[in-house]
C-alpha atoms as a PDB file:
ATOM      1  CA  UNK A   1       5.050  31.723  46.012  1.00  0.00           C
ATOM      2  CA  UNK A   2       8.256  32.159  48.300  1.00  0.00           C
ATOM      3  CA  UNK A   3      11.225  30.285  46.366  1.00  0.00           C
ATOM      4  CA  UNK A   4      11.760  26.793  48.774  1.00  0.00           C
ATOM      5  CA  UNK A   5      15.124  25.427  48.904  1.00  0.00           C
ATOM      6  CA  UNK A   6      16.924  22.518  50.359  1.00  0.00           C
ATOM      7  CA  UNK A   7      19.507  23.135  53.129  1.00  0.00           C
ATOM      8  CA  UNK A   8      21.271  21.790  56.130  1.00  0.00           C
ATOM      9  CA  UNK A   9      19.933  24.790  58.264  1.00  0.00           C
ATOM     10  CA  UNK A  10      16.466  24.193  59.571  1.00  0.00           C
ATOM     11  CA  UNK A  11      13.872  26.510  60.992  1.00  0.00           C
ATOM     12  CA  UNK A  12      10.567  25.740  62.925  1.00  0.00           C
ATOM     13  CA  UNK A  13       7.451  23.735  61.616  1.00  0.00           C
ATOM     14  CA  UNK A  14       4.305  23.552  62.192  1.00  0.00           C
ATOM     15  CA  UNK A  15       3.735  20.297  64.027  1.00  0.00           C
ATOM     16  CA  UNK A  16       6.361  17.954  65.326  1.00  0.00           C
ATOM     17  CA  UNK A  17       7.077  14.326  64.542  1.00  0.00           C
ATOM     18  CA  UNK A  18       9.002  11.832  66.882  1.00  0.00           C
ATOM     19  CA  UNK A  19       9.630   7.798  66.065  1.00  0.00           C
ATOM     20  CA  UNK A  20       7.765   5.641  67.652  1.00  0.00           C
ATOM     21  CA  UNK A  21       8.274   1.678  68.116  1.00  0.00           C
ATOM     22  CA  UNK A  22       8.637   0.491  64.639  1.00  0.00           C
ATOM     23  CA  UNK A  23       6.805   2.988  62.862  1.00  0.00           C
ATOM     24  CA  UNK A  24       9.086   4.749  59.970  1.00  0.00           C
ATOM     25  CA  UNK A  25      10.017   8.107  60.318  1.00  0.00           C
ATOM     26  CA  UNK A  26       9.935  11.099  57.038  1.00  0.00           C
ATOM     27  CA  UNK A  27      14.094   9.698  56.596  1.00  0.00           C
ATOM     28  CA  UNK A  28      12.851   5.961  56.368  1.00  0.00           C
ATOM     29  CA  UNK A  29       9.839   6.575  53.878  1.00  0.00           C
ATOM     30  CA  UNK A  30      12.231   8.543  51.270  1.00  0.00           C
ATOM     31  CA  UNK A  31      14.694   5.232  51.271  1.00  0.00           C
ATOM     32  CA  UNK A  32      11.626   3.233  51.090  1.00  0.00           C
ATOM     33  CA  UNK A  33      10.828   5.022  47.725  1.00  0.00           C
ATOM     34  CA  UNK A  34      14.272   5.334  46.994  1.00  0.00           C
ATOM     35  CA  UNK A  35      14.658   1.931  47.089  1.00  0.00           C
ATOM     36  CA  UNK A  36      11.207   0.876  45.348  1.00  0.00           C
ATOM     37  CA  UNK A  37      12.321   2.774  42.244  1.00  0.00           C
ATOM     38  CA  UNK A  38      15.742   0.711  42.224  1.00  0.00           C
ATOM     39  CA  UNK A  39      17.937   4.104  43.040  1.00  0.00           C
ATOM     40  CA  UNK A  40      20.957   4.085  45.502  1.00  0.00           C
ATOM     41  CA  UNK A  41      20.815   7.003  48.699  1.00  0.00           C
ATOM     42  CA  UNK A  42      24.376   8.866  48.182  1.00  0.00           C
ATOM     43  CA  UNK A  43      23.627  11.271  51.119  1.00  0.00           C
ATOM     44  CA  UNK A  44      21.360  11.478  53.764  1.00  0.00           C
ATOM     45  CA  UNK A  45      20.883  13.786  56.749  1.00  0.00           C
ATOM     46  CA  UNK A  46      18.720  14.754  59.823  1.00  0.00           C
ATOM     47  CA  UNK A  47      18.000  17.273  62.161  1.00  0.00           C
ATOM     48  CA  UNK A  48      16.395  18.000  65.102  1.00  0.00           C
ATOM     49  CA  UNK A  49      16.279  20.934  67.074  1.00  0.00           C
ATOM     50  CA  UNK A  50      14.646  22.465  70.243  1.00  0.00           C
ATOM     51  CA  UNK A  51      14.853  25.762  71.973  1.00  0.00           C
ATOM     52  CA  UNK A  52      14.969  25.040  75.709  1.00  0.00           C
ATOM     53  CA  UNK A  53      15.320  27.049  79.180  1.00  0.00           C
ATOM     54  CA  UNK A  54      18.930  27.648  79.755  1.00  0.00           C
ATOM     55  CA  UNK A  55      19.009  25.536  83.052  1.00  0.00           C
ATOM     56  CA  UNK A  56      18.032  22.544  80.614  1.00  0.00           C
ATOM     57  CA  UNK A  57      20.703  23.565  78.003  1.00  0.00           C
ATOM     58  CA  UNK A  58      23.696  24.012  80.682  1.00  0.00           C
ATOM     59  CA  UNK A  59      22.987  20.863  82.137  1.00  0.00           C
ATOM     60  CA  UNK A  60      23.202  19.015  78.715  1.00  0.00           C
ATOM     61  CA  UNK A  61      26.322  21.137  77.852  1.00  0.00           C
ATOM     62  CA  UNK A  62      27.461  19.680  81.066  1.00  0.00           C
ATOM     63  CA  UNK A  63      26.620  15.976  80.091  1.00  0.00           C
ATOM     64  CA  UNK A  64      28.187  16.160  76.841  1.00  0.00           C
ATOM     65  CA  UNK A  65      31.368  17.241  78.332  1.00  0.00           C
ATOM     66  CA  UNK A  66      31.212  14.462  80.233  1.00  0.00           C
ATOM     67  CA  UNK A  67      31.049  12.038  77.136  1.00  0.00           C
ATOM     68  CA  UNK A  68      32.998  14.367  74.207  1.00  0.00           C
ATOM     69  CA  UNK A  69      35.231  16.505  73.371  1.00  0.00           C
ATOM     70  CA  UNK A  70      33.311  20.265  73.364  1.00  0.00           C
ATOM     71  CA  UNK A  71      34.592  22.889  71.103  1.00  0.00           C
ATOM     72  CA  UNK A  72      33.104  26.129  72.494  1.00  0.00           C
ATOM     73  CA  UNK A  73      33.340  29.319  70.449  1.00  0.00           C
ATOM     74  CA  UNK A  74      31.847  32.710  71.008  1.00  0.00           C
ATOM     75  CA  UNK A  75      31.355  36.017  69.373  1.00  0.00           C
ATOM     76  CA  UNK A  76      29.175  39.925  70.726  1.00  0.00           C
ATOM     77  CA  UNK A  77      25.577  37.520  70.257  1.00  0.00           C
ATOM     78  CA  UNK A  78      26.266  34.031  71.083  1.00  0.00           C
ATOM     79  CA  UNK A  79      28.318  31.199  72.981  1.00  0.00           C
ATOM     80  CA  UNK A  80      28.172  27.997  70.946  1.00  0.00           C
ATOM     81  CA  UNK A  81      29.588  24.815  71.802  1.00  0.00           C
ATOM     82  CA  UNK A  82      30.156  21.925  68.983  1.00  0.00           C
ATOM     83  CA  UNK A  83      30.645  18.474  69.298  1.00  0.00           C
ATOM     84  CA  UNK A  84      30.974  15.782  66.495  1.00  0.00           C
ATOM     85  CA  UNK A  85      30.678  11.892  67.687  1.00  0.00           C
ATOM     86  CA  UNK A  86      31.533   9.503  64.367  1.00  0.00           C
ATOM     87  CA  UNK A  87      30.155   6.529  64.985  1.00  0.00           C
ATOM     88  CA  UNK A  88      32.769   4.213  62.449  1.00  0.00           C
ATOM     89  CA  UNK A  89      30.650   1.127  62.958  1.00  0.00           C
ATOM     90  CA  UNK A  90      27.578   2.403  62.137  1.00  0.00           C
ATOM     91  CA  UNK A  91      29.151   4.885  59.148  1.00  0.00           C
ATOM     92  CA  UNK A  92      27.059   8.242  59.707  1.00  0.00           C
ATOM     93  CA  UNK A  93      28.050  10.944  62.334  1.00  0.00           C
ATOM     94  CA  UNK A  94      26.010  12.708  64.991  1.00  0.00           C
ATOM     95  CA  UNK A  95      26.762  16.720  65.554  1.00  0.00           C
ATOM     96  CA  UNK A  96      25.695  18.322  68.704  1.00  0.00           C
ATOM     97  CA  UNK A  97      25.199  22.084  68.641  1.00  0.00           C
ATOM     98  CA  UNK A  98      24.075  24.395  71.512  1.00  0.00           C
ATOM     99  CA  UNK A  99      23.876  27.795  70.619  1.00  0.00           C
ATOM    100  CA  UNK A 100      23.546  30.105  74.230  1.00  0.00           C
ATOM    101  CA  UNK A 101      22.388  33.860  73.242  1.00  0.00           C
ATOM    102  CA  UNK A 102      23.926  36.567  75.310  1.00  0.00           C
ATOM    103  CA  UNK A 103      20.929  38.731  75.533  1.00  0.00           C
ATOM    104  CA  UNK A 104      19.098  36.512  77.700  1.00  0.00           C
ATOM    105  CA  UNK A 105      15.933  36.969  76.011  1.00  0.00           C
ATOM    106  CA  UNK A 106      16.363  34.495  73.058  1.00  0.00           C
ATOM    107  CA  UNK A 107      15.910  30.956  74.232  1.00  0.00           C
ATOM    108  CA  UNK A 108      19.122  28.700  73.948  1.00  0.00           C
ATOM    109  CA  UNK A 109      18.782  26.103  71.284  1.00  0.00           C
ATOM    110  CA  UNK A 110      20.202  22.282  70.946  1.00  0.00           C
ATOM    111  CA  UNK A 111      20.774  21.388  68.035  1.00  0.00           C
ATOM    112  CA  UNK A 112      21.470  17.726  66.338  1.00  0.00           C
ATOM    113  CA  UNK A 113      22.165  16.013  63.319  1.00  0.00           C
ATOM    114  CA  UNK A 114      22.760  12.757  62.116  1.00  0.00           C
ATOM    115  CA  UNK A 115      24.144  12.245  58.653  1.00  0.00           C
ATOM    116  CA  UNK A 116      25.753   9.897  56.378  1.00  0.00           C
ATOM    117  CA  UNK A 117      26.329   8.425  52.994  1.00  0.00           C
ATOM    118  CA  UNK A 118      25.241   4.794  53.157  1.00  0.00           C
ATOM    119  CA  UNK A 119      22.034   3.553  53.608  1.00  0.00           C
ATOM    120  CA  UNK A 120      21.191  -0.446  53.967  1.00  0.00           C
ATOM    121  CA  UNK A 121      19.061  -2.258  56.977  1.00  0.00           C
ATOM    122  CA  UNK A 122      22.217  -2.839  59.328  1.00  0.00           C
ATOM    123  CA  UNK A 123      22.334   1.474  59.244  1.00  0.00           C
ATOM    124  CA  UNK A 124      18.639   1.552  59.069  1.00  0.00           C
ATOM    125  CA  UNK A 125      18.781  -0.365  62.650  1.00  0.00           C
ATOM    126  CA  UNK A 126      21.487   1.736  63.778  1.00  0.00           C
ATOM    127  CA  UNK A 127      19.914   4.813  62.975  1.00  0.00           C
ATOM    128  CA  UNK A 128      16.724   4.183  64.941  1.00  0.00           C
ATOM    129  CA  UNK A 129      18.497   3.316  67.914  1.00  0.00           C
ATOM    130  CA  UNK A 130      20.726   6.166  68.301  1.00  0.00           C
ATOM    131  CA  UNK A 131      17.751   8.543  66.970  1.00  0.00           C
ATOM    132  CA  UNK A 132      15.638   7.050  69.701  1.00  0.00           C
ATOM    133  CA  UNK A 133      18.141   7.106  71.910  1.00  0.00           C
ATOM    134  CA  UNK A 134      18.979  10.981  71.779  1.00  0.00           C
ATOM    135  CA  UNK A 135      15.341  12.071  71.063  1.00  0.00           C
ATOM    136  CA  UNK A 136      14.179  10.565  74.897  1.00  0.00           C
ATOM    137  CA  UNK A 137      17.979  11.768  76.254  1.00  0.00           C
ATOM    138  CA  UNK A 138      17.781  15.446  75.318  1.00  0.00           C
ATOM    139  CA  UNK A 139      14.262  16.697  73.499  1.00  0.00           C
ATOM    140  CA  UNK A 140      10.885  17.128  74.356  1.00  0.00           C
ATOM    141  CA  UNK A 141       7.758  16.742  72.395  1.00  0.00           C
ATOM    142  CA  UNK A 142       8.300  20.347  71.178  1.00  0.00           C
ATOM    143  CA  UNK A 143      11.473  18.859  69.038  1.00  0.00           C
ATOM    144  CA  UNK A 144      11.402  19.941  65.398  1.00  0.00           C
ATOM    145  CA  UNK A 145      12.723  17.974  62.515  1.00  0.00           C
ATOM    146  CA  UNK A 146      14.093  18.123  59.032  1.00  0.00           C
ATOM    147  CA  UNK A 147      15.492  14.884  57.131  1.00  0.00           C
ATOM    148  CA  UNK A 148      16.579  14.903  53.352  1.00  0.00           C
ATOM    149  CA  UNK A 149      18.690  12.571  51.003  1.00  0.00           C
ATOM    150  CA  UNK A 150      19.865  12.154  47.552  1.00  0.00           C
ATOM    151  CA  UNK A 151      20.494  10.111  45.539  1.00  0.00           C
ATOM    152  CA  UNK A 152      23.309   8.984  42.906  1.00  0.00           C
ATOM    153  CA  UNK A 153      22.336   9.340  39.233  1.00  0.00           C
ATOM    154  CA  UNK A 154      20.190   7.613  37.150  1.00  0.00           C
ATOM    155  CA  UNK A 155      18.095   7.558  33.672  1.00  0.00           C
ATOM    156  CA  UNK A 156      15.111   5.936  35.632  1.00  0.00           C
ATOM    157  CA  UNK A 157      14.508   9.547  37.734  1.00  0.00           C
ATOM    158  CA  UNK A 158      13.710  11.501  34.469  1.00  0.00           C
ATOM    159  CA  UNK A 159      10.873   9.080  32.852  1.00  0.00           C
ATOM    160  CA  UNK A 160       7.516  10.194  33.550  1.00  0.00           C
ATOM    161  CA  UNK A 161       6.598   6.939  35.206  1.00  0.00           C
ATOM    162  CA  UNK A 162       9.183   7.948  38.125  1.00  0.00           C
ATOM    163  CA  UNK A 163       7.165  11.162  38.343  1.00  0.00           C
ATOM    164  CA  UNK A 164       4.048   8.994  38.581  1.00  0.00           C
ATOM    165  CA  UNK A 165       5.324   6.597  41.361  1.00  0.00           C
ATOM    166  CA  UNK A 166       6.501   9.532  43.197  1.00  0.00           C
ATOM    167  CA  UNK A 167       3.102  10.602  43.698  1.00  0.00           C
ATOM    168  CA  UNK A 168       1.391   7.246  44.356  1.00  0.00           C
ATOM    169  CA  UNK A 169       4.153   6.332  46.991  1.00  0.00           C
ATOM    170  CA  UNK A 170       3.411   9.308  49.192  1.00  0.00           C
ATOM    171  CA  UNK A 171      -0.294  10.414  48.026  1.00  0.00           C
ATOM    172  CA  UNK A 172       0.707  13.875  47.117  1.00  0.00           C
ATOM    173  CA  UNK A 173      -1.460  17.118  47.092  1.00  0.00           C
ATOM    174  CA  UNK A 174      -1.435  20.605  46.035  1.00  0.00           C
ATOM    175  CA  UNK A 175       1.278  19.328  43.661  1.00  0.00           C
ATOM    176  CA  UNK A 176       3.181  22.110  41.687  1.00  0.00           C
ATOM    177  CA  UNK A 177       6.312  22.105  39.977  1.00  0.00           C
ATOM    178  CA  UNK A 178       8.722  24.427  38.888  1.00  0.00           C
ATOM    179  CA  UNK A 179      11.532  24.220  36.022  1.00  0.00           C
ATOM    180  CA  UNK A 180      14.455  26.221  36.383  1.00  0.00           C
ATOM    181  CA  UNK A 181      16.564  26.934  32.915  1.00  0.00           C
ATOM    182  CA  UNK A 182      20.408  26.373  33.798  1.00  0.00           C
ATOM    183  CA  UNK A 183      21.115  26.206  30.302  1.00  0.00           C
ATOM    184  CA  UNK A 184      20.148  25.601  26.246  1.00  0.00           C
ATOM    185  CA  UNK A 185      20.471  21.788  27.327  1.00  0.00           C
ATOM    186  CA  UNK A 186      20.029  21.603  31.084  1.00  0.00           C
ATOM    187  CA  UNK A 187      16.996  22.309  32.997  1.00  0.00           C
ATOM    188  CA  UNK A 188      15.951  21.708  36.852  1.00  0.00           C
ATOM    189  CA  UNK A 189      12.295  20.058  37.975  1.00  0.00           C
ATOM    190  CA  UNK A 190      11.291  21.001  41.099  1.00  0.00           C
ATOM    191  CA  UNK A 191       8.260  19.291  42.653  1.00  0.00           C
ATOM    192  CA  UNK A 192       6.462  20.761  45.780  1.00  0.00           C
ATOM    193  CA  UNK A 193       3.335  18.923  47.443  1.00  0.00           C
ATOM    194  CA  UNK A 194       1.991  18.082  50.465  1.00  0.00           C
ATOM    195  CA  UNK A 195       1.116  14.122  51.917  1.00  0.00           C
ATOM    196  CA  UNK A 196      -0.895  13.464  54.835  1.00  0.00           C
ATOM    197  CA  UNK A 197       1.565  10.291  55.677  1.00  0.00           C
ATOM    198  CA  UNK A 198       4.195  12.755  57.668  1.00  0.00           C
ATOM    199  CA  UNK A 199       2.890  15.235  60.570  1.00  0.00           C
ATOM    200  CA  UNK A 200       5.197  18.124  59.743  1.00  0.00           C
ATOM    201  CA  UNK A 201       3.927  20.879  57.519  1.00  0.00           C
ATOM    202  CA  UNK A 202       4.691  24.866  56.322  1.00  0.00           C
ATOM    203  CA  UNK A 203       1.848  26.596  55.027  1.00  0.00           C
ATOM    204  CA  UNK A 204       2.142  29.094  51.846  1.00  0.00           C
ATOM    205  CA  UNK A 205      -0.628  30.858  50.619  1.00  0.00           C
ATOM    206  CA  UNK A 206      -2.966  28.981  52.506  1.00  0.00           C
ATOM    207  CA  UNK A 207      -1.420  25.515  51.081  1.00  0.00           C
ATOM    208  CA  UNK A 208      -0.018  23.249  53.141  1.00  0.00           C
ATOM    209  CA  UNK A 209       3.495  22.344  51.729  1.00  0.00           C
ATOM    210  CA  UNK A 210       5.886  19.540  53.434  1.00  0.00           C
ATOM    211  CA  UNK A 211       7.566  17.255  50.791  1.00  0.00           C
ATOM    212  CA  UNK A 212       9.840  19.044  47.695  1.00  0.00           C
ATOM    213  CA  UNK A 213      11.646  17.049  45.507  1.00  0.00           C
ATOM    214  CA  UNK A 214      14.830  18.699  43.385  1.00  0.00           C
ATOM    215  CA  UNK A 215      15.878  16.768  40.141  1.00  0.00           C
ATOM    216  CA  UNK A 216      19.067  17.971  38.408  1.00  0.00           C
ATOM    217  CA  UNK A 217      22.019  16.837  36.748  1.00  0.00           C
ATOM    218  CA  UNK A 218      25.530  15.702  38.310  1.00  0.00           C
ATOM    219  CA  UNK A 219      29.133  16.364  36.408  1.00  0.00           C
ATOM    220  CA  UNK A 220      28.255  13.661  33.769  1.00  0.00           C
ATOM    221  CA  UNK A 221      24.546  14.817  33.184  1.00  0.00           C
ATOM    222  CA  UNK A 222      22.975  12.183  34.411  1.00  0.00           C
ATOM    223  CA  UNK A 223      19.752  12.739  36.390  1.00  0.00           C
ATOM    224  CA  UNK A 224      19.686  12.524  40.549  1.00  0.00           C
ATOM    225  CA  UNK A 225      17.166  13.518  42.520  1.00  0.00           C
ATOM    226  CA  UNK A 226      17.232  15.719  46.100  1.00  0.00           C
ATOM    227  CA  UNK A 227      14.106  14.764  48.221  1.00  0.00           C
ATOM    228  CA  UNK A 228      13.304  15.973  51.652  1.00  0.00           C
ATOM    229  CA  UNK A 229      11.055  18.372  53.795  1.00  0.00           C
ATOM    230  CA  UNK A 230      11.225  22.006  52.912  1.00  0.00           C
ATOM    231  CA  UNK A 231      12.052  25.137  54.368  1.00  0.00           C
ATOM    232  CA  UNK A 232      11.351  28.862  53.268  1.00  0.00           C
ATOM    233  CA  UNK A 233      15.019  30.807  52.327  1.00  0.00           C
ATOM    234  CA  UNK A 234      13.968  33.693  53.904  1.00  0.00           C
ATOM    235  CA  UNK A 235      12.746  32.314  57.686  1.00  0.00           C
ATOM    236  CA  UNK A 236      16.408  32.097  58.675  1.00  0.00           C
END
């Protein structure tokens, strides 16, 4: 099986997923079992992303200029613009990126993520709105999305009931894990599945796959736990 790993960069999935009235999204059901199993979120992050016709992109480029500051850099391949919008009172950040290719056969791509490092009901609400908000502003139904979070550390994440709960809370299938050996004394769990409660998916091997969960030890060797949708290292 292809190694999965957690990262900021996202590639495409299989199926899309937008939020809809009050229905949670893949973010909202992790801090719902995050919070079931009496753990804090530390971090916490989502992206979306879309590949668009370049009339579309320039005349979002052109809006966001209108609201933000644009950094625009460029290299042989690509023009990319960057902006970063902190919202204080809400304590995450949103991060526009549009990457323009040069070769005019790659589609132009928007790019957006919301992250932060606090997670209660008052940024719960905030987070809807503004994901809401952007999703109908600037994406399509084609939008593609990747969420994760961790959490801080805790004794409760390596007992075998956690393990248990995990798999109850989102019905998981085609379960695997994997331990990694760091050392005599420390070893990584990693937990792949699949659950039928979020629409995005990557298949491997025939087996759908859209939920991986990384347990490992902070500075102080105290368990915390990585959980979000997976990508494959070697799509990007």
């Amino acid at each position: 099986m292809l190694r999965i790993i957690f990262t900021t960069i996202f590639i495409l999935f299989t199926a899309n997923a937008t939020v809809q009235g009050l229905e949670m999204d893949e973010l909202e059901d992790m801090v719902s079992f995050v919070d079931s199993q009496n753990l804090t979120v530390s971090k916490w992050q989502v992206v979306m992303k879309e590949k668009m016709e370049e009339e579309a992109i320039r005349e979002i480029i052109e809006e966001l200029k209108n609201s933000y500051k644009v950094t625009r850099t460029e290299d042989e391949n690509i023009i990319k613009y960057h902006i970063r919008d902190t919202h204080k009172e809400a304590s995450f950040n949103v991060i526009y990126s549009v990457v323009l290719p040069k070769d005019k056969v790659s589609y132009p791509e928007l790019t957006v993520v919301i992250e932060g490092e606090a997670w209660d009901e008052s940024v719960q609400s905030d987070y809807r709105l503004i994901k809401d908000s952007i999703s109908a502003k600037y994406f399509t139904k084609s939008q593609r999305e990747f969420a994760w979070l961790r959490t801080t550390g805790s004794d409760i994440i390596s007992g075998g009931a956690f393990e248990h709960n995990l798999t109850n809370h989102f019905n998981l299938q085609h379960q695997t894990t994997q331990l990694d050996k760091v050392s005599n004394s420390v070893c990584s769990k990693y937990i792949y599945g699949y659950t039928q409660k979020w629409n995005e998916k990557i298949t491997i091997e025939n087996t759908p796959i859209n939920i991986q969960v990384a347990i490992t030890k902070n500075d102080k060797s105290i368990p915390e736990m990585t959980l979000g949708t997976p990508i494959l290292i070697n799509e990007y």
